[in-house]
Protein backbone atom coordinates (compact mmCIF):
# COMPACT_ATOMS: atom_id res chain seq x y z
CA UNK A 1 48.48 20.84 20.33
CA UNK A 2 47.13 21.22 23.80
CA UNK A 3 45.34 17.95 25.43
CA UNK A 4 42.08 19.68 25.00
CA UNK A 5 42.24 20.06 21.32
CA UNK A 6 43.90 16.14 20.63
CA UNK A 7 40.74 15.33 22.67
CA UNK A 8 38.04 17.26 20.54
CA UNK A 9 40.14 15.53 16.98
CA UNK A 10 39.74 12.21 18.41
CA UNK A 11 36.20 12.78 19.37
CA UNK A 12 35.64 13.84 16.06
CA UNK A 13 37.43 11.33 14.19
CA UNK A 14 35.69 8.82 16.18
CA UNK A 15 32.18 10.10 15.37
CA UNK A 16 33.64 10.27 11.79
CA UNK A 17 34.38 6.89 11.52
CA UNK A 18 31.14 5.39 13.56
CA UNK A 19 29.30 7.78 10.28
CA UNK A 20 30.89 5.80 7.82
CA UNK A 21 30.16 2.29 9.42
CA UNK A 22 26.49 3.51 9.66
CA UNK A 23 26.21 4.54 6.09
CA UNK A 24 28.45 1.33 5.02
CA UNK A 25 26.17 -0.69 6.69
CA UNK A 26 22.71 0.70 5.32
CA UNK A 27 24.48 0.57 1.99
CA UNK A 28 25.09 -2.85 2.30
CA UNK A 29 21.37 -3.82 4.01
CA UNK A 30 19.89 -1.69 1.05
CA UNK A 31 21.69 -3.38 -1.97
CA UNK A 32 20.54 -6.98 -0.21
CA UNK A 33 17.14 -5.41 -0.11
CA UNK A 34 17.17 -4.04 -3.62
CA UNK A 35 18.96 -7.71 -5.17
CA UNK A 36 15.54 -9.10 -5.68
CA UNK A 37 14.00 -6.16 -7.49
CA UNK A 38 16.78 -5.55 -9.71
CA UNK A 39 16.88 -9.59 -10.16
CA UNK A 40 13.19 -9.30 -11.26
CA UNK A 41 14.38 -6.91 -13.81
CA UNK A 42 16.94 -8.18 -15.08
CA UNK A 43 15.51 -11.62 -15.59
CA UNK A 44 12.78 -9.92 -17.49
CA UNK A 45 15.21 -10.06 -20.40
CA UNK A 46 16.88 -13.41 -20.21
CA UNK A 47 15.64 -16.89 -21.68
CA UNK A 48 14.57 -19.87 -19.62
CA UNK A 49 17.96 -21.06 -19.56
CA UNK A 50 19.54 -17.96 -18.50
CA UNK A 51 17.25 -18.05 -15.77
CA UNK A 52 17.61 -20.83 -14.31
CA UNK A 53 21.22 -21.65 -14.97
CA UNK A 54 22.79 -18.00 -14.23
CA UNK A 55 23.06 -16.17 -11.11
CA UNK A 56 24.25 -13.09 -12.78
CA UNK A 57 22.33 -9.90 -13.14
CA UNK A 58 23.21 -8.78 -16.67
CA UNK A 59 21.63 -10.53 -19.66
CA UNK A 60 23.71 -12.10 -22.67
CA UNK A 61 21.37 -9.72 -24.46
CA UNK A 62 18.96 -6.65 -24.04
CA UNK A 63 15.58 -7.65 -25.19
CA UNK A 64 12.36 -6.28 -25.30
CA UNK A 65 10.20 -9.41 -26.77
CA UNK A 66 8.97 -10.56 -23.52
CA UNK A 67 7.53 -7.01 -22.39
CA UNK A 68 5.34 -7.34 -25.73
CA UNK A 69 4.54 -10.80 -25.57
CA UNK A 70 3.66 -10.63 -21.88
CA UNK A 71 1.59 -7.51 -22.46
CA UNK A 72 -0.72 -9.20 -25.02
CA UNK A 73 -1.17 -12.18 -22.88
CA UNK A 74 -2.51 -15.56 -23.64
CA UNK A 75 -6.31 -14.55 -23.67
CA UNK A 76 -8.24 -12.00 -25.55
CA UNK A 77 -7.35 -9.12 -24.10
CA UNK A 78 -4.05 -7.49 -23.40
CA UNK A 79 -2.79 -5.89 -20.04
CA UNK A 80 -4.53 -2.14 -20.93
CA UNK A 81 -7.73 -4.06 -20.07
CA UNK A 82 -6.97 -5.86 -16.83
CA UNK A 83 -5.31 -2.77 -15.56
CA UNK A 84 -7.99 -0.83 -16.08
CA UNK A 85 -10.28 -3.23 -14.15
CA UNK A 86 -8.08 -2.55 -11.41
CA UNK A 87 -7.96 1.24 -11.51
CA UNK A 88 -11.53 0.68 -11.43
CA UNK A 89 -11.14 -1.06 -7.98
CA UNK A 90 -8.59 1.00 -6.46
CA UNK A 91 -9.88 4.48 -7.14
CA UNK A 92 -13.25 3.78 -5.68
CA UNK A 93 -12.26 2.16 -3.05
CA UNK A 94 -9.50 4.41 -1.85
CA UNK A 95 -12.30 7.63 -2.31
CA UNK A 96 -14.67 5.40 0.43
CA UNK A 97 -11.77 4.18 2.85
CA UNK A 98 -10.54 7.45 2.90
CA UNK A 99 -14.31 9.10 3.79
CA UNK A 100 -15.29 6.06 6.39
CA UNK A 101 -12.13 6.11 7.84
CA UNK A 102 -11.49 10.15 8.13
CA UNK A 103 -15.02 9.99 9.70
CA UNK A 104 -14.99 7.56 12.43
CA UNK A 105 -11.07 8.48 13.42
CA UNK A 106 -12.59 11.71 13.62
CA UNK A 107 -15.35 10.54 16.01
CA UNK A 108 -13.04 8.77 18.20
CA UNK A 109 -10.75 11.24 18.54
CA UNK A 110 -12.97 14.43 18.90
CA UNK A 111 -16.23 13.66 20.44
CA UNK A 112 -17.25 11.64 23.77
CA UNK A 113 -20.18 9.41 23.72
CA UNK A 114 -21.06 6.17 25.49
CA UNK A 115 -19.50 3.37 24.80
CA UNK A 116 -16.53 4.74 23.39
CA UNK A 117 -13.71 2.98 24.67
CA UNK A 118 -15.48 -0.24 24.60
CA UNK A 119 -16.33 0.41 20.54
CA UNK A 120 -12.77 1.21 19.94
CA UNK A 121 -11.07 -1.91 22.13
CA UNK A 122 -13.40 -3.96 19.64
CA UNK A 123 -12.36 -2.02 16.78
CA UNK A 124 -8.88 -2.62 17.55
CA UNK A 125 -9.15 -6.10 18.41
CA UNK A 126 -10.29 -6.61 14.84
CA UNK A 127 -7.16 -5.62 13.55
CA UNK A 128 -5.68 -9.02 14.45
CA UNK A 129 -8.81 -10.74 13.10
CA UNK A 130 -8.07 -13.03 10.57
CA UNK A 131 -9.67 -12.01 7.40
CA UNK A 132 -10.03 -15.13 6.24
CA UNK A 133 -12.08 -16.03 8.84
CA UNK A 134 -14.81 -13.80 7.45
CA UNK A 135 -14.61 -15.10 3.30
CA UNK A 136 -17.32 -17.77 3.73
CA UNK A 137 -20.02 -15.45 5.49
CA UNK A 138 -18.45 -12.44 3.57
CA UNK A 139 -19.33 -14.73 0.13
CA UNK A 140 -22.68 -16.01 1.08
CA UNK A 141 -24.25 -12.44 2.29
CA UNK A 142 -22.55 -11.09 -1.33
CA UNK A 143 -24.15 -13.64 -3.29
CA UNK A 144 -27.97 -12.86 -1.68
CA UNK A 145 -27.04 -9.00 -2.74
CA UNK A 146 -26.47 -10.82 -6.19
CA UNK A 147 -23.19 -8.88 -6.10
CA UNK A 148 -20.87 -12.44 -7.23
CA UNK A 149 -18.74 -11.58 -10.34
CA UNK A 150 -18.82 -7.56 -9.80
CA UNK A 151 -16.85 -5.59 -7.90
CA UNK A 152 -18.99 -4.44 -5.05
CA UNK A 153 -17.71 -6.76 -2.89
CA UNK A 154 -14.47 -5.66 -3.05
CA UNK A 155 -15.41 -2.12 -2.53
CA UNK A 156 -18.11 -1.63 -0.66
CA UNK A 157 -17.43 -2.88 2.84
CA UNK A 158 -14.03 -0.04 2.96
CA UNK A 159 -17.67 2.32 3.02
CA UNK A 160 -17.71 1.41 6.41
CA UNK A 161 -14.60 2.19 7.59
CA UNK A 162 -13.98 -1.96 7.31
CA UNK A 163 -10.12 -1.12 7.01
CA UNK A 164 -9.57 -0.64 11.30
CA UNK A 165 -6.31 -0.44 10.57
CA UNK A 166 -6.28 3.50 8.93
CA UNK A 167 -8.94 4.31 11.55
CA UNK A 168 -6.40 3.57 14.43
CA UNK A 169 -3.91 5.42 12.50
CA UNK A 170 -5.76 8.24 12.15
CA UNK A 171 -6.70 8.23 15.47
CA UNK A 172 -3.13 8.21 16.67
CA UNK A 173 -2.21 11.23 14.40
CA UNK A 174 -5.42 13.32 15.60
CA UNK A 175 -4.22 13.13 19.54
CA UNK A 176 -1.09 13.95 18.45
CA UNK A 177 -2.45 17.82 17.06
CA UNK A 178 -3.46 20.48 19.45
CA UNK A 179 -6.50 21.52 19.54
CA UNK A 180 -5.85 25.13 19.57
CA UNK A 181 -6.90 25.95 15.94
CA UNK A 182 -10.30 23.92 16.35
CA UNK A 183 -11.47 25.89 19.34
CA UNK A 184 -10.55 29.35 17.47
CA UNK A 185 -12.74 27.93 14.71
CA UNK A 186 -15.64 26.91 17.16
CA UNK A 187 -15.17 30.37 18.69
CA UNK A 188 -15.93 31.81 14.92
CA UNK A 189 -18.87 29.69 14.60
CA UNK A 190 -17.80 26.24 12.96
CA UNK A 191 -20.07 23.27 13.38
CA UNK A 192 -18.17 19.95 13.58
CA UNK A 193 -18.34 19.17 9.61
CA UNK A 194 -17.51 22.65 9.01
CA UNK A 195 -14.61 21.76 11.76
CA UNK A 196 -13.88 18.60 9.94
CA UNK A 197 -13.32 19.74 6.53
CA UNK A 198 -11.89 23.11 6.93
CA UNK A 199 -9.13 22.70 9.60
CA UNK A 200 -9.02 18.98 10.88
CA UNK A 201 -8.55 17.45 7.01
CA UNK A 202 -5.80 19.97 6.32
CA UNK A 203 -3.95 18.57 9.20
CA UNK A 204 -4.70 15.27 8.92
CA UNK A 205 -3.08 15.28 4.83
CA UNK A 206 0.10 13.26 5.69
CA UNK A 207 -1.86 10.43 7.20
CA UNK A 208 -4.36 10.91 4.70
CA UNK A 209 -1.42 10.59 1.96
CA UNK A 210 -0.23 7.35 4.09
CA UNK A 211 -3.74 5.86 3.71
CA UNK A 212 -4.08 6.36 -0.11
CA UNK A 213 -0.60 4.28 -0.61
CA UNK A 214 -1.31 1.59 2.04
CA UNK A 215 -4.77 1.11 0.24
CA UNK A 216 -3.26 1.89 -2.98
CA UNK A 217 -0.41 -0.96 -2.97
CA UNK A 218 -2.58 -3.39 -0.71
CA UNK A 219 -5.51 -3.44 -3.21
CA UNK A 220 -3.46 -3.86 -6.47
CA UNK A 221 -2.10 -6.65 -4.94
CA UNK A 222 -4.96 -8.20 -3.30
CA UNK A 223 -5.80 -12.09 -5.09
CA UNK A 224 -7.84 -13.49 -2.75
CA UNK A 225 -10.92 -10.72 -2.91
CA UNK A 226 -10.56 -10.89 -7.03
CA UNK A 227 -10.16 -14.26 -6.86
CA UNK A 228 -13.33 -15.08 -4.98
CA UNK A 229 -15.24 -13.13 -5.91
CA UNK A 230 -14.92 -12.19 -9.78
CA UNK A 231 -15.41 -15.18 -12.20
CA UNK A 232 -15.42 -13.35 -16.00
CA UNK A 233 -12.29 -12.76 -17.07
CA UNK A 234 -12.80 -9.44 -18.76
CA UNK A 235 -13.11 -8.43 -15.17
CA UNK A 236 -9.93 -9.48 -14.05
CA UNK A 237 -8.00 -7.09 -12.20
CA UNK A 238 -3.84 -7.36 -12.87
CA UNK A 239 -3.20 -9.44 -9.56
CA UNK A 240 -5.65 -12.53 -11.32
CA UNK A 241 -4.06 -11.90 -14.88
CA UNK A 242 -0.35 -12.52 -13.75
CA UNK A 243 -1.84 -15.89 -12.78
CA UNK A 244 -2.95 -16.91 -15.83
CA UNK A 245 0.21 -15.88 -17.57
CA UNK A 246 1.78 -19.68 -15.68
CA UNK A 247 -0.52 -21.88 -17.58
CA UNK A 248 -0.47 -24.72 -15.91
CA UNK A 249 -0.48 -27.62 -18.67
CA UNK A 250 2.22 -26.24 -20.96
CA UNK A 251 5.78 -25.00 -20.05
CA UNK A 252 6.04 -21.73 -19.01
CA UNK A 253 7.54 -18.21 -20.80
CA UNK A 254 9.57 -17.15 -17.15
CA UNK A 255 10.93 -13.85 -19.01
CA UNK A 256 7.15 -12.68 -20.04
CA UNK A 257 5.49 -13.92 -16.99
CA UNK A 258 8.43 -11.98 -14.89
CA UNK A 259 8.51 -8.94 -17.19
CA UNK A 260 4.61 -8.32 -16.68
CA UNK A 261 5.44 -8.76 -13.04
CA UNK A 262 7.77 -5.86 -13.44
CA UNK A 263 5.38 -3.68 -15.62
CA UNK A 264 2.45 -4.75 -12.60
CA UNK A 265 5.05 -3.68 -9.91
CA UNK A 266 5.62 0.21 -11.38
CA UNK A 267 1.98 1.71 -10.56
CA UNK A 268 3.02 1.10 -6.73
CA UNK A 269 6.24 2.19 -7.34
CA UNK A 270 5.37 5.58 -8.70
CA UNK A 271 2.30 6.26 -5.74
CA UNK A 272 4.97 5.95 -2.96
CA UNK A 273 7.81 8.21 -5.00
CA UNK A 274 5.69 10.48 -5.46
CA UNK A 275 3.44 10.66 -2.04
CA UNK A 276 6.81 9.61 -0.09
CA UNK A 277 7.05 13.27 1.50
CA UNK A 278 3.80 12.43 2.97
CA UNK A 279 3.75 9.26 3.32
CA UNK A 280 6.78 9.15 5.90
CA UNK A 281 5.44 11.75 7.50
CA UNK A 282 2.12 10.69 8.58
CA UNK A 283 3.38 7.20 9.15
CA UNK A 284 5.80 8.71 11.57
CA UNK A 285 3.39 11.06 13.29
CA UNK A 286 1.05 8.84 13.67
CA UNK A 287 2.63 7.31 16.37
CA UNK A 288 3.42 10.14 18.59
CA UNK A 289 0.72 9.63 20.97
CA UNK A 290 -1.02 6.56 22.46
């Protein structure tokens, strides 16, 4: 074997090996990552005891009673109900955060007028704004719309592309696509909504996709909003209801309070499987320009 061909083995040996510490180490930093979840699981069908006395993962046995009794709650209604009430607060509100936001990012990006890089420093500088900073005045405007116990409040402001957060990431993804195709279409005649829907929406579906999760999981697990703002139970959305599975004056069911928690966690689950193409796509992109 001539020197130059030990040389090229070693290399390649070397490289080998440095693969296999990578992927050992991600496997390692992903099952330390994943412990909790499949904890959460796991406890679902294990007693008090068990749960607090065992640090094992596998339950003495495989039972299904807490997924029932968690589902029907303590109240009048079961689960289907307060699930519901949030579908009814996520679908809205992702149709108007993704309209508001798709809008201004598209302003920002596309158009000069005065003002502009003033409007978005401010824009961006609210994205480190405290949010809770704005409940009390947020609350007392609501309640002279005589919006208190509905879900307007939750909804409504994303209308205004509230949510600075997907407008800056839009933003970032639209300087980061040529502009090539939009003048061809302005050559052909397209006005700027024409322009908007027909080539820059297209091209702007990964971070759209990225938008719909972030607002997707964020809003199912909002409890502050709900919490505030909502005081009839039938309107409960699921983040509120997990709360009043721990009753506070009698001792709590851990396994049905954790097993809802696991049925509450799968909606989220399920949006970022199956937008995850997408979704790691337009985060990614969406960054290639500043």
């Amino acid at each position: 074997m001539s020197a130059t061909e030990a040389l090229s083995l070693n290399t390649e040996r070397r490289e080998r090996l440095a693969a296999w510490l990578r992927y050992g180490a991600l496997t390692a930093v992903g099952l330390v990552m994943l412990y909790p979840i499949l904890w959460l699981v796991a406890a679902s069908f294990k007693s008090n005891a068990e749960i607090f006395s065992e640090i094992g993962l596998l339950p003495s046995r495989l039972d299904f009673s807490a997924y029932v009794k968690g589902w029907k709650t303590s109240s009048e209604y079961t689960f289907a109900t307060y699930f519901l009430n949030s579908f009814l607060i996520v679908i809205p509100r992702i149709i108007v955060t993704v309209i508001s936001c798709v809008l201004v990012a598209y302003a920002f990006a596309r158009f000069d007028f005065w003002g502009k890089k003033i409007l978005f420093s401010v824009m961006v500088t609210t994205i480190m704004l405290p949010h809770i900073i704005l409940r009390i005045p947020q609350y007392l405007m609501f309640k002279e719309f005589g919006w208190l116990d509905s879900y307007w409040p939750i909804i409504v402001p994303s209308a205004f592309a509230t949510d600075t957060f997907f407008v800056f990431m839009l933003v970032q993804f639209l300087r980061g696509i040529p502009r090539d195709m939009e003048e061809a279409a302005m050559i052909d005649g397209c006005n700027p909504l024409q322009l908007l829907l027909y080539v820059i929406v297209p091209l702007l579906k990964p971070a759209i996709v990225s938008v719909i999760v972030f607002q997707f999981i964020w809003t199912m697990n909002d409890f502050m909003g709900p919490l505030i703002y909502l005081s009839s139970v039938e309107k409960y959305p699921v983040s509120l209801a997990l709360k009043m599975t721990i009753g506070a004056t009698e001792e709590v069911e851990w396994a049905s309070a954790i097993a809802i928690s696991v049925v509450a966690l799968l909606p989220s689950v399920l949006v970022f499987f199956a937008a995850q193409k997408h979704f790691i796509e337009g985060a990614a992109s969406s960054g290639i320009k500043g």
